[in-house]
PDB file of N, CA and C in Angstrom:
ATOM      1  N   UNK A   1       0.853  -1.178   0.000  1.00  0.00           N
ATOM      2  CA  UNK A   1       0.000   0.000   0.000  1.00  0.00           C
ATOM      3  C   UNK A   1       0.896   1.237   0.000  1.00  0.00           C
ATOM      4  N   UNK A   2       1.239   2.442  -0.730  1.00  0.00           N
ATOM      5  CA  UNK A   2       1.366   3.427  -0.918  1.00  0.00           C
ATOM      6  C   UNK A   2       0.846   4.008   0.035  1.00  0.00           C
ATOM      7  N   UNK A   3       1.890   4.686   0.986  1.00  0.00           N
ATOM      8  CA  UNK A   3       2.130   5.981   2.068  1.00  0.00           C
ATOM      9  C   UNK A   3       1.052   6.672   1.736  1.00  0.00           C
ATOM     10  N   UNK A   4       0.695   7.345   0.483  1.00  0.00           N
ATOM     11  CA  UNK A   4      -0.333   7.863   0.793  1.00  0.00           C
ATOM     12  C   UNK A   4      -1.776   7.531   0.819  1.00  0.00           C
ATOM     13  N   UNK A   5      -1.630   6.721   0.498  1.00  0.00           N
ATOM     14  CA  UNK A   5      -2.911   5.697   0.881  1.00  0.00           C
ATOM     15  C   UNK A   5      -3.160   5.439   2.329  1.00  0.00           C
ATOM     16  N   UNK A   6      -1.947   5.312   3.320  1.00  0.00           N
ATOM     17  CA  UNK A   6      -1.933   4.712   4.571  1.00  0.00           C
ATOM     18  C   UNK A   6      -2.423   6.228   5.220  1.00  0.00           C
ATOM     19  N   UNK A   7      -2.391   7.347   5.061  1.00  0.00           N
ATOM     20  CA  UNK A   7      -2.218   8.652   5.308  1.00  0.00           C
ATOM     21  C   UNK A   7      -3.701   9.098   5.124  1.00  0.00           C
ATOM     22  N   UNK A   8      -4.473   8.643   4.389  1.00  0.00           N
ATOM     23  CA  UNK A   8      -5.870   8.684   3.974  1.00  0.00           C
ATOM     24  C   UNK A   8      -6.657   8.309   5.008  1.00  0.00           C
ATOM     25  N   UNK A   9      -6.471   6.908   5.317  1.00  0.00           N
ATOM     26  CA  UNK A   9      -6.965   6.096   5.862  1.00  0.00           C
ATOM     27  C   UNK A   9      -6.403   6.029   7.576  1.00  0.00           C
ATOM     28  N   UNK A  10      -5.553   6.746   7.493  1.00  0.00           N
ATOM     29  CA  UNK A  10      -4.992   7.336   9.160  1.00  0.00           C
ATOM     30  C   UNK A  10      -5.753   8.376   9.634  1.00  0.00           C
ATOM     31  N   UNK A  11      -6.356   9.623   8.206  1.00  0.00           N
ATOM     32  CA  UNK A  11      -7.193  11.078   8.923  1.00  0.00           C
ATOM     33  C   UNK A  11      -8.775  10.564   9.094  1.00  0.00           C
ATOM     34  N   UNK A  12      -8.812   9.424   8.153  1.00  0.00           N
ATOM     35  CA  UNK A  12     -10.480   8.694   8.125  1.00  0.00           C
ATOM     36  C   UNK A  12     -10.879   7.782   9.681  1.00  0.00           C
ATOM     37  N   UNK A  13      -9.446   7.407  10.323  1.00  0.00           N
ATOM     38  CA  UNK A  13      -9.764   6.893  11.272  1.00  0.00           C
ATOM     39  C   UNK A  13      -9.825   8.018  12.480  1.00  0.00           C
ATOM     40  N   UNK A  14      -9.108   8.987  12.353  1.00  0.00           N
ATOM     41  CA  UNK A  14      -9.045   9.920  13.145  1.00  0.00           C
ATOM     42  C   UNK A  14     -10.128  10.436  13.409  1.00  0.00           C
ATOM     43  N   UNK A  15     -10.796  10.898  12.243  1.00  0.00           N
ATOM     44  CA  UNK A  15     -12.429  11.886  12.410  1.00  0.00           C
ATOM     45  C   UNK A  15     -13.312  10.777  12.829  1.00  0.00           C
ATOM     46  N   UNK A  16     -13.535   9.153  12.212  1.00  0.00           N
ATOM     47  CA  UNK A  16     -14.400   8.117  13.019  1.00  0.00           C
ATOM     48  C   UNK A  16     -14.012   7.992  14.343  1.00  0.00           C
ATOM     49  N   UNK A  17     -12.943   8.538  14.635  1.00  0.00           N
ATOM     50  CA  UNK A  17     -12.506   8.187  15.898  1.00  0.00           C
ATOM     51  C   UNK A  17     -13.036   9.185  17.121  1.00  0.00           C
ATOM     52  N   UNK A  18     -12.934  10.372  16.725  1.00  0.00           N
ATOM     53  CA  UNK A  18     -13.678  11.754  17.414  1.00  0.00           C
ATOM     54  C   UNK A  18     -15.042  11.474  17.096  1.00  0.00           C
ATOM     55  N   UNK A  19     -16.027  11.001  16.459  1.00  0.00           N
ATOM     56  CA  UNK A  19     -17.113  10.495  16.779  1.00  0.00           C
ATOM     57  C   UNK A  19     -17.487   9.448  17.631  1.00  0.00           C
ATOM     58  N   UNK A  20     -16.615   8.975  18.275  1.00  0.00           N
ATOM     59  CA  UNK A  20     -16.752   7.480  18.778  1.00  0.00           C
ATOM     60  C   UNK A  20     -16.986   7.355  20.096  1.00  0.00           C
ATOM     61  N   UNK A  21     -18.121   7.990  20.608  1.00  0.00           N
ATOM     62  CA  UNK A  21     -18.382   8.676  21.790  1.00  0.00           C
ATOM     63  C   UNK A  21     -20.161   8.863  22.065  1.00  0.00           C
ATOM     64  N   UNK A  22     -20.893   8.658  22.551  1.00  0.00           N
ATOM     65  CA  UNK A  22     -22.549   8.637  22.656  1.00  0.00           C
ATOM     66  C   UNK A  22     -22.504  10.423  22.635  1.00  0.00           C
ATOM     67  N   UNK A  23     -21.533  11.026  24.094  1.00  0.00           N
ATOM     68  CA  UNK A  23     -21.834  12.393  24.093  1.00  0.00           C
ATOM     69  C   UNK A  23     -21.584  13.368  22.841  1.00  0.00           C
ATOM     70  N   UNK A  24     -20.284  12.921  22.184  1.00  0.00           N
ATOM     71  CA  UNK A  24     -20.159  13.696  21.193  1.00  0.00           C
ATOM     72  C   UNK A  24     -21.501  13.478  19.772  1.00  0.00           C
ATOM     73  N   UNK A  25     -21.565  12.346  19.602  1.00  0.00           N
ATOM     74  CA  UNK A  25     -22.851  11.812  18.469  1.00  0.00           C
ATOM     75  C   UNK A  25     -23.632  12.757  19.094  1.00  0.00           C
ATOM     76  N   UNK A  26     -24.138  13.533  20.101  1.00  0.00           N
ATOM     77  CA  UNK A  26     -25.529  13.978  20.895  1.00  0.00           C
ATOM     78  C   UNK A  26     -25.125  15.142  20.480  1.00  0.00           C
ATOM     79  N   UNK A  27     -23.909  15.807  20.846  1.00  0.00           N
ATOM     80  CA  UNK A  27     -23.451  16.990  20.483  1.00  0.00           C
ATOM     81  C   UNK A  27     -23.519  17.569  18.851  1.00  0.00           C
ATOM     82  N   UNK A  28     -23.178  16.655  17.979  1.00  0.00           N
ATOM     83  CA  UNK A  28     -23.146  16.406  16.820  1.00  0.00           C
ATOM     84  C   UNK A  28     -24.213  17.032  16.122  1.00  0.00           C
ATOM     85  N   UNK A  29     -25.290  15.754  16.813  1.00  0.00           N
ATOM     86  CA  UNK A  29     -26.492  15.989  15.964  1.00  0.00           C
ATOM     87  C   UNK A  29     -27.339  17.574  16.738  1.00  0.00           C
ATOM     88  N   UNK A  30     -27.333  17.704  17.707  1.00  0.00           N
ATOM     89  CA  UNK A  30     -27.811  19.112  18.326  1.00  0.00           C
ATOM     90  C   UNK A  30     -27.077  20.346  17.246  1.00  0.00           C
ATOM     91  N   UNK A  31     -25.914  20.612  17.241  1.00  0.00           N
ATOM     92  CA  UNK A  31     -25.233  21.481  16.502  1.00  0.00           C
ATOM     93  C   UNK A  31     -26.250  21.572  15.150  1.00  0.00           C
ATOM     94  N   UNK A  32     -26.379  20.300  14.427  1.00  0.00           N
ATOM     95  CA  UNK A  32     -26.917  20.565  13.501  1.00  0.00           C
ATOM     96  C   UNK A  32     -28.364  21.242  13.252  1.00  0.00           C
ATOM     97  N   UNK A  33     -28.636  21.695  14.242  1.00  0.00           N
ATOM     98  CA  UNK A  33     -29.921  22.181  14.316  1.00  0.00           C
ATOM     99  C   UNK A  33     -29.960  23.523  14.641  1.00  0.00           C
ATOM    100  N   UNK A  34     -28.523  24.175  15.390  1.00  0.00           N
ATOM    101  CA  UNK A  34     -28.475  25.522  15.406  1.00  0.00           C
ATOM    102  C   UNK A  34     -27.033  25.551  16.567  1.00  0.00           C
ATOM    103  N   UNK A  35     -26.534  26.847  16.604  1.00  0.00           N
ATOM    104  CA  UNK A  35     -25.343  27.018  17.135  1.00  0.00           C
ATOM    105  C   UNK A  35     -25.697  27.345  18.479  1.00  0.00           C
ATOM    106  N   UNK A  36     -24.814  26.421  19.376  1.00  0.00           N
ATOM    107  CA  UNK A  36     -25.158  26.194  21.097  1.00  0.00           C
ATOM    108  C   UNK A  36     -23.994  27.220  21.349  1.00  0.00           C
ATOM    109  N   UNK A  37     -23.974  27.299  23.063  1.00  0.00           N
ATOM    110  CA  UNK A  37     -22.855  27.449  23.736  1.00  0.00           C
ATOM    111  C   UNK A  37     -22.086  26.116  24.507  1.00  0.00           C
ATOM    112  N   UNK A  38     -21.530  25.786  25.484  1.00  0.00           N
ATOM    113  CA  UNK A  38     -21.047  25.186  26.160  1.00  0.00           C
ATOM    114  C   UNK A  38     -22.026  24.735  26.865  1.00  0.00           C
ATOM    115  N   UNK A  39     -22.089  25.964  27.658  1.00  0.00           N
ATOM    116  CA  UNK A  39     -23.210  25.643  28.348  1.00  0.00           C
ATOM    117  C   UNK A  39     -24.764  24.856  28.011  1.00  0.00           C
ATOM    118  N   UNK A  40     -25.237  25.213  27.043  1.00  0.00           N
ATOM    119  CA  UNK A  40     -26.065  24.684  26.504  1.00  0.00           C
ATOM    120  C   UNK A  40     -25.818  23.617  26.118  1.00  0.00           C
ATOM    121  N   UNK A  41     -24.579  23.115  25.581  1.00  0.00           N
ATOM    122  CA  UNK A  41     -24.806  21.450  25.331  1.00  0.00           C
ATOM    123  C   UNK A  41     -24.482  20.465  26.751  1.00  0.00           C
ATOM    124  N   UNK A  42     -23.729  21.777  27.753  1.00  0.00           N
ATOM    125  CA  UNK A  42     -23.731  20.776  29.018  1.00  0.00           C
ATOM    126  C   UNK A  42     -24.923  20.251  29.521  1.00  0.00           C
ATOM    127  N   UNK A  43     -25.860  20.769  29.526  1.00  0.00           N
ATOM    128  CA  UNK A  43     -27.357  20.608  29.723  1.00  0.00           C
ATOM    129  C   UNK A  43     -27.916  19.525  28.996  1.00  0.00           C
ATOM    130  N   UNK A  44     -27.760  19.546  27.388  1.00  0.00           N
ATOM    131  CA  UNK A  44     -27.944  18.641  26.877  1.00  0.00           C
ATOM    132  C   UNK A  44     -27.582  17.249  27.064  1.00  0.00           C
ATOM    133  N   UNK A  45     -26.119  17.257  27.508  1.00  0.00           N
ATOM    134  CA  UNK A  45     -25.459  15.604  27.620  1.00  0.00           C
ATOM    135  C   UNK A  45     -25.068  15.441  29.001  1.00  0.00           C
ATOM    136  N   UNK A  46     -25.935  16.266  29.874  1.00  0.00           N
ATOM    137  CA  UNK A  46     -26.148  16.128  31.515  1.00  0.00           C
ATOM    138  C   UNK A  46     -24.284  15.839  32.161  1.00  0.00           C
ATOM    139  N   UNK A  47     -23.358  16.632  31.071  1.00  0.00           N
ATOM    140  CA  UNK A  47     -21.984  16.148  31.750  1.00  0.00           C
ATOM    141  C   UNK A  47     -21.410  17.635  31.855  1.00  0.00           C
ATOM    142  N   UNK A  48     -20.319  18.131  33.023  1.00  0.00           N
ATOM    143  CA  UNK A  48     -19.897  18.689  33.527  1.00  0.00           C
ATOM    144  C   UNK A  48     -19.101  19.993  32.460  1.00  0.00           C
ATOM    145  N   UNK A  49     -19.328  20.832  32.632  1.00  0.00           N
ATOM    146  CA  UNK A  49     -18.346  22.160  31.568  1.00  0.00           C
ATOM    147  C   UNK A  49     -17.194  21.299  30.928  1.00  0.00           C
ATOM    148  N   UNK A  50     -16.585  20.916  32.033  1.00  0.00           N
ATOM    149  CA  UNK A  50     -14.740  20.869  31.443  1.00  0.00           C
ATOM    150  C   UNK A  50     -15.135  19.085  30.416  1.00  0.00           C
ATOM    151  N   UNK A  51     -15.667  18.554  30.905  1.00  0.00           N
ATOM    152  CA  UNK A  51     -15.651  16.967  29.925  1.00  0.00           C
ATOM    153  C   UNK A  51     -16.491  17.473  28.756  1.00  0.00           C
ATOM    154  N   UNK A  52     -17.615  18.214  28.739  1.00  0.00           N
ATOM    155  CA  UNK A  52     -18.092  19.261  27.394  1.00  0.00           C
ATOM    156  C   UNK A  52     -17.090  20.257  26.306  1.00  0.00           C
ATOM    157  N   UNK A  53     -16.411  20.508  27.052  1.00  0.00           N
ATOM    158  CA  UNK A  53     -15.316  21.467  27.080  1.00  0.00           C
ATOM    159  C   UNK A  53     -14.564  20.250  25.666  1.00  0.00           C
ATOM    160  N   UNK A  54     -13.797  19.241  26.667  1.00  0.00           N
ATOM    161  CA  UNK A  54     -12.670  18.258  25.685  1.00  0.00           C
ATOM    162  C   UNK A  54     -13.643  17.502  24.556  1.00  0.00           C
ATOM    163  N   UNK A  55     -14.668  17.516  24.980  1.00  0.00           N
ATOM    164  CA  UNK A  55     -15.714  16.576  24.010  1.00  0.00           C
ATOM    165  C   UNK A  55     -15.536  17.805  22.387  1.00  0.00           C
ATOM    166  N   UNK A  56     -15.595  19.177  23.145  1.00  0.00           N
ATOM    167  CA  UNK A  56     -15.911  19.905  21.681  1.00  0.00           C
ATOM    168  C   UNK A  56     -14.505  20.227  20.863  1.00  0.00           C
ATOM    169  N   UNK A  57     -12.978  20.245  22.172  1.00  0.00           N
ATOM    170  CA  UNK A  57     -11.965  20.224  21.499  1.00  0.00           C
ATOM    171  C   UNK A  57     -11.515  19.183  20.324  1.00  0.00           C
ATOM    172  N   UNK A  58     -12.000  17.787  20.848  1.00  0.00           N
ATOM    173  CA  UNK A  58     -11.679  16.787  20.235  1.00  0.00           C
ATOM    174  C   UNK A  58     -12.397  16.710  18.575  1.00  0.00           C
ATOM    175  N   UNK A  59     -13.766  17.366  18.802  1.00  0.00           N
ATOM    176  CA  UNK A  59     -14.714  17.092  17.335  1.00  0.00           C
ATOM    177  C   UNK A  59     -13.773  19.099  16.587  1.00  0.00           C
ATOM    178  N   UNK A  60     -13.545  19.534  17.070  1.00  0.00           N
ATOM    179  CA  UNK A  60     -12.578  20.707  16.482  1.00  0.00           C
ATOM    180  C   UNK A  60     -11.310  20.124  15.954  1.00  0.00           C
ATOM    181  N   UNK A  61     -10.432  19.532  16.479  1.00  0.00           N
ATOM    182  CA  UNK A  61      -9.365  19.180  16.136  1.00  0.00           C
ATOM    183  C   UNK A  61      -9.812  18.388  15.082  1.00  0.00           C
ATOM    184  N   UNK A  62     -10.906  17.073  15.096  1.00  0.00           N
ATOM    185  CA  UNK A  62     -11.238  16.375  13.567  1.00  0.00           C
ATOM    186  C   UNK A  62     -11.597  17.227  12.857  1.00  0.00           C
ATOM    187  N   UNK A  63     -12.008  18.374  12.944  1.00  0.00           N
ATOM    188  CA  UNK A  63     -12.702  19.449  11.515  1.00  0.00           C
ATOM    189  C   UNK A  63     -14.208  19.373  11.446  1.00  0.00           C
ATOM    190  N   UNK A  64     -14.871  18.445  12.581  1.00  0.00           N
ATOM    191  CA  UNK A  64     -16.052  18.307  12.459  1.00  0.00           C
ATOM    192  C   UNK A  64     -17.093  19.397  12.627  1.00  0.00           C
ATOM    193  N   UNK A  65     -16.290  20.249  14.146  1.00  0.00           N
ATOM    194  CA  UNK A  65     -17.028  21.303  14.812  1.00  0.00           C
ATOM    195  C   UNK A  65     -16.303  22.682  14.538  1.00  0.00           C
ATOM    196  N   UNK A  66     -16.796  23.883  14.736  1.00  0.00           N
ATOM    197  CA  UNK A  66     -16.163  24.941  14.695  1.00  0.00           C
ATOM    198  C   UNK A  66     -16.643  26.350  15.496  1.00  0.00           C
ATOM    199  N   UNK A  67     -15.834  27.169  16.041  1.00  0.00           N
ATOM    200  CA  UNK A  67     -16.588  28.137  17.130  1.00  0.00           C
ATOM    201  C   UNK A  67     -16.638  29.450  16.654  1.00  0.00           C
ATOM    202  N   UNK A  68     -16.952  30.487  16.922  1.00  0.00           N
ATOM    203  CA  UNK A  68     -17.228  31.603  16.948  1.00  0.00           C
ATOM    204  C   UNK A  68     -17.438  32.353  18.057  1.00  0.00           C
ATOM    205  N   UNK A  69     -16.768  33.197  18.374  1.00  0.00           N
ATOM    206  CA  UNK A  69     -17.194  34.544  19.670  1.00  0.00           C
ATOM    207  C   UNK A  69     -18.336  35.172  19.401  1.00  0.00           C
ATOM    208  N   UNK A  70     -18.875  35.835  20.126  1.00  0.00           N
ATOM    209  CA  UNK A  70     -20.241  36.423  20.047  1.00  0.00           C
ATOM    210  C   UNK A  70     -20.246  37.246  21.355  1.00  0.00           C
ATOM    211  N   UNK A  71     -19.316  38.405  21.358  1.00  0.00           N
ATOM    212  CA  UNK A  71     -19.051  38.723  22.699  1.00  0.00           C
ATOM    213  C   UNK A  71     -18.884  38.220  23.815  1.00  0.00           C
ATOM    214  N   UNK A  72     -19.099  38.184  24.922  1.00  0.00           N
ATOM    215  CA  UNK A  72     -18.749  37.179  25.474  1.00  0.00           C
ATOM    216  C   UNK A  72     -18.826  35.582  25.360  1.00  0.00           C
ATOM    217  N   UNK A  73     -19.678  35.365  24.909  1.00  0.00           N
ATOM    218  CA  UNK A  73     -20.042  33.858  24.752  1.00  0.00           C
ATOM    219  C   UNK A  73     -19.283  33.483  23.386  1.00  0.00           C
ATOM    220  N   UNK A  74     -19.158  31.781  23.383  1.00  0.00           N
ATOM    221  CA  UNK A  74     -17.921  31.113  22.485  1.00  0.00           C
ATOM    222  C   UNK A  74     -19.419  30.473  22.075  1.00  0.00           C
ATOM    223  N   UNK A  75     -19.958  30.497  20.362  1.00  0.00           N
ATOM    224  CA  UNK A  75     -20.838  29.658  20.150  1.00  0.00           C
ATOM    225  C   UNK A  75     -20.578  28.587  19.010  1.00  0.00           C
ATOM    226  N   UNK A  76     -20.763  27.125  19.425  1.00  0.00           N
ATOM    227  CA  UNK A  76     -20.150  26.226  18.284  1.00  0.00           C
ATOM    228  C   UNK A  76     -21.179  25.751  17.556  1.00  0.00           C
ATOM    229  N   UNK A  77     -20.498  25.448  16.298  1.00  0.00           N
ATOM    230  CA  UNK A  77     -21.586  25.312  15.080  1.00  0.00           C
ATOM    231  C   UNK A  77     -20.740  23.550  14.613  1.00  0.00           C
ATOM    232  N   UNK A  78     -21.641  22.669  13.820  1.00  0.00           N
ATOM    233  CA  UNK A  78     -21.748  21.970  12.943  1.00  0.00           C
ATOM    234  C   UNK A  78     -20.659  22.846  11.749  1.00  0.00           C
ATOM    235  N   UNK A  79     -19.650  22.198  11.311  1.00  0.00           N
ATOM    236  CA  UNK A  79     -18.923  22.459  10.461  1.00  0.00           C
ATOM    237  C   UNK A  79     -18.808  21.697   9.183  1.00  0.00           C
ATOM    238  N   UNK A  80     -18.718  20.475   9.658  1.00  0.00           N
ATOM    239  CA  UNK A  80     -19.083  19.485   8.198  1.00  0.00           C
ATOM    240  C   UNK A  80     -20.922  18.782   8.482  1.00  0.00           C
ATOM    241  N   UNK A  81     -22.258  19.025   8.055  1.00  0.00           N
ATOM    242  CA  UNK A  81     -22.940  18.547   7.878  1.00  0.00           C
ATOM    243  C   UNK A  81     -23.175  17.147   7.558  1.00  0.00           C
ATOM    244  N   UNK A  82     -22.246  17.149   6.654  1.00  0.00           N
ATOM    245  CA  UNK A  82     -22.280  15.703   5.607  1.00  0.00           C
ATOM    246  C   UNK A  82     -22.255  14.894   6.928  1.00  0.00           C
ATOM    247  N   UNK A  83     -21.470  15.043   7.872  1.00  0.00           N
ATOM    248  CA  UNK A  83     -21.757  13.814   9.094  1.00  0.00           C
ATOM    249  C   UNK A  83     -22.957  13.165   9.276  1.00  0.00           C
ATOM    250  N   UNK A  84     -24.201  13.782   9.063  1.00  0.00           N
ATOM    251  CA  UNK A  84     -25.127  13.159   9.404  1.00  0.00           C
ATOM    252  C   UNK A  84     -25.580  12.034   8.567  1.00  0.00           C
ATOM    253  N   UNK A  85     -25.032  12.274   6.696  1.00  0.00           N
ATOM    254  CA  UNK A  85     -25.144  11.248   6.404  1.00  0.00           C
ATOM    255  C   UNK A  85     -24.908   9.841   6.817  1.00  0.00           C
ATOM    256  N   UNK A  86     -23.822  10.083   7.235  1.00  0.00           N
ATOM    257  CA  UNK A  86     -22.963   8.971   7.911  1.00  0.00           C
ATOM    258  C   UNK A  86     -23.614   8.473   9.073  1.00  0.00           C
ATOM    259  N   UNK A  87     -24.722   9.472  10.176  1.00  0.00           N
ATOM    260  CA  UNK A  87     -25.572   8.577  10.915  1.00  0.00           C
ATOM    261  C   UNK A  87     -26.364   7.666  10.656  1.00  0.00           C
ATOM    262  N   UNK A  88     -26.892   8.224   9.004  1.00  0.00           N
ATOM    263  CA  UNK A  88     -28.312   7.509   8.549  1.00  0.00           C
ATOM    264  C   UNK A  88     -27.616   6.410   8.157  1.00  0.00           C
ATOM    265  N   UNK A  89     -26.267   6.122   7.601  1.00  0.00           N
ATOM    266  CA  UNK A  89     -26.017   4.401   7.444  1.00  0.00           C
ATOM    267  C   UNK A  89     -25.563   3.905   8.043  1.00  0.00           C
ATOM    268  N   UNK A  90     -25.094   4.179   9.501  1.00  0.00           N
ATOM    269  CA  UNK A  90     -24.927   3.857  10.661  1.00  0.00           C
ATOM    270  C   UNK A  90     -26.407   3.155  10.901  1.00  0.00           C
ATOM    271  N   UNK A  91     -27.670   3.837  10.985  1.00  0.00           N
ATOM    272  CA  UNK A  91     -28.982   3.747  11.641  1.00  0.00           C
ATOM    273  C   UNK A  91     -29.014   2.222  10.447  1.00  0.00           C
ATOM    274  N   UNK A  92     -28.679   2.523   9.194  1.00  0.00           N
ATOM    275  CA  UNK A  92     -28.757   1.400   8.343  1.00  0.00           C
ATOM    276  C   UNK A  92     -28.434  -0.203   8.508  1.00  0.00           C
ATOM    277  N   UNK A  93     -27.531   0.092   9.508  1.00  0.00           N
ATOM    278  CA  UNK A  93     -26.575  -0.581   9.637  1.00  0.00           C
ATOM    279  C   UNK A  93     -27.253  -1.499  10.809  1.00  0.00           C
ATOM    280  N   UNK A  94     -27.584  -0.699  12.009  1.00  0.00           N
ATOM    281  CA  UNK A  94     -28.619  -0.690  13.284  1.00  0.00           C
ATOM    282  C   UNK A  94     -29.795  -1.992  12.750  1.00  0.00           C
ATOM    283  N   UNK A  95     -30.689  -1.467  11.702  1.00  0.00           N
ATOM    284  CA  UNK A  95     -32.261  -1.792  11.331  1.00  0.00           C
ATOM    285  C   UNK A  95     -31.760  -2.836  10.758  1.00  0.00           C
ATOM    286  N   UNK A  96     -30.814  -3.350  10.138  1.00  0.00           N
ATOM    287  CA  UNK A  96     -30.670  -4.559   9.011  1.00  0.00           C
ATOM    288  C   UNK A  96     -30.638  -4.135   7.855  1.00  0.00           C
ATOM    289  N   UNK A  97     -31.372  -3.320   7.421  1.00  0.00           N
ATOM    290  CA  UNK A  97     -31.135  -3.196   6.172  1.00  0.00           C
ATOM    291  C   UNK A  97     -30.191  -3.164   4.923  1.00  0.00           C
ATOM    292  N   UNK A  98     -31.070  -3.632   4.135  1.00  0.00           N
ATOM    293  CA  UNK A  98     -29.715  -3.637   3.308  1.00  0.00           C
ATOM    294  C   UNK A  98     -29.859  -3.262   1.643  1.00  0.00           C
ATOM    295  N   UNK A  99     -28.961  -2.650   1.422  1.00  0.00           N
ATOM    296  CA  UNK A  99     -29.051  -1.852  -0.150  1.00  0.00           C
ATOM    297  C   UNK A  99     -27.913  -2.164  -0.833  1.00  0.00           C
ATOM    298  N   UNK A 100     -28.082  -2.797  -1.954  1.00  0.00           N
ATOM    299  CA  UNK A 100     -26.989  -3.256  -2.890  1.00  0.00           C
ATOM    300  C   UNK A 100     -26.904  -1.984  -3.534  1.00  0.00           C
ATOM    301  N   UNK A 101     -25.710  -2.162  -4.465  1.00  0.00           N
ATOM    302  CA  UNK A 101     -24.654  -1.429  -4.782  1.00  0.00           C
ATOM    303  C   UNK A 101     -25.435  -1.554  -6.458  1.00  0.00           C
ATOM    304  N   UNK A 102     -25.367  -0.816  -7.220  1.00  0.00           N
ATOM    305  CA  UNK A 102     -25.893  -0.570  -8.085  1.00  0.00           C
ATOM    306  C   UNK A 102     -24.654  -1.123  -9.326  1.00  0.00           C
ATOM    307  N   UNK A 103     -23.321  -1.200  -8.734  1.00  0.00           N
ATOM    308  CA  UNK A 103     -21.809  -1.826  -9.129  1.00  0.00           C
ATOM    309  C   UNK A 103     -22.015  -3.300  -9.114  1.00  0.00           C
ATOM    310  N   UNK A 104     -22.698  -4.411  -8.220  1.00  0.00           N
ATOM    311  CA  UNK A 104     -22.438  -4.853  -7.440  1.00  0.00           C
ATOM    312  C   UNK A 104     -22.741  -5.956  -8.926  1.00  0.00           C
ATOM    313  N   UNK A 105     -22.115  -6.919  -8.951  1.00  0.00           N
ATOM    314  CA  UNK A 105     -21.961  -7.854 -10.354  1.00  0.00           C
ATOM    315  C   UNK A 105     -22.257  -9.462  -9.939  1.00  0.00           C
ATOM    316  N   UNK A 106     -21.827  -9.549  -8.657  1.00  0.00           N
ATOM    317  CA  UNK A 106     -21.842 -10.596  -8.422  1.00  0.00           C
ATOM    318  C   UNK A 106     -23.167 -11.307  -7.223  1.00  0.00           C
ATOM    319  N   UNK A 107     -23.748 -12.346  -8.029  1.00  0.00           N
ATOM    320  CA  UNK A 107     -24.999 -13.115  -7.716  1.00  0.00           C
ATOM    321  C   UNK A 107     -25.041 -13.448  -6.276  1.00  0.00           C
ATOM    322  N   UNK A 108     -24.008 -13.533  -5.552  1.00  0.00           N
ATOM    323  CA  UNK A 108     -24.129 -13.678  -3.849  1.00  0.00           C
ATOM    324  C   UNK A 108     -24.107 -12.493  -3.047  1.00  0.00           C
ATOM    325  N   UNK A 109     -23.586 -10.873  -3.919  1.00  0.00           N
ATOM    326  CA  UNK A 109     -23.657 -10.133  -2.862  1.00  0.00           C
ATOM    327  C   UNK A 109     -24.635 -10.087  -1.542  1.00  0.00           C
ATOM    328  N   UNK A 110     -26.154  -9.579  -1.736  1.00  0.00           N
ATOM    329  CA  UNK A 110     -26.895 -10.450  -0.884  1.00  0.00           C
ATOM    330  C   UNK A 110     -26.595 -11.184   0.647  1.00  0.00           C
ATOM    331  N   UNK A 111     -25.867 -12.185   0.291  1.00  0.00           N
ATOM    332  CA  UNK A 111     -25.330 -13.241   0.934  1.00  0.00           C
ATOM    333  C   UNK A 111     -24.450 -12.629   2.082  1.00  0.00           C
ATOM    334  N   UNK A 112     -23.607 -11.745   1.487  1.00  0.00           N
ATOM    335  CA  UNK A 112     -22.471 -10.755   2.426  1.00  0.00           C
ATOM    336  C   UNK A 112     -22.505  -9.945   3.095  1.00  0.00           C
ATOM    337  N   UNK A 113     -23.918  -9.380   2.799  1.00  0.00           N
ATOM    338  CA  UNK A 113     -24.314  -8.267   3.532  1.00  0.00           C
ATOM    339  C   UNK A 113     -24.739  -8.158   4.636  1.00  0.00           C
TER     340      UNK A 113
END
């Protein structure tokens, strides 16, 4: 495998990896609905400022989340959306379902899924 291939697949595990958390998924999907404070998502995921606090550093450092000042208050927004796709085949994943590949050539896929 080509370095940069391994390098791909090192930042892909990184950002699945900053999702990999119930509080942050909660955080996630709230953002997407409008820009919180801290405070406000502490409320939401019933956990303490400072573990809210590293929960939002960690989805910042993946590129997921992003903040803004607003005079005093720090308000964070949903930065990549597209995440949520990624819940719904997660949820896909959850229900059983299953959707072949429109590629998919071979008579057992089905079978693999």
């Amino acid at each position: 495998m080509p370095a940069g291939n391994k390098d791909l697949f090192e930042k892909r595990a990184e950002i699945i990896k900053a999702m990999a958390n119930a509080a942050r998924l909660m955080i996630v999907e709230e953002l997407s609905r409008n820009e919180k404070t801290v405070g406000a998502l502490t409320e939401l995921v019933d956990l303490d400022i400072s573990t809210v606090s590293r929960h939002l550093l960690i989805l910042r450092h993946a590129g997921i989340v992003s903040c803004r000042k607003n005079g005093n208050k720090v308000l964070y927004r949903l930065r990549t959306p597209c995440v949520l796709k990624f819940f719904d085949c997660v949820e896909k994943v959850m229900n059983g379902d299953e959707e072949l590949s429109d590629t998919c050539s071979s008579d057992s896929c089905g079978d693999c899924i």
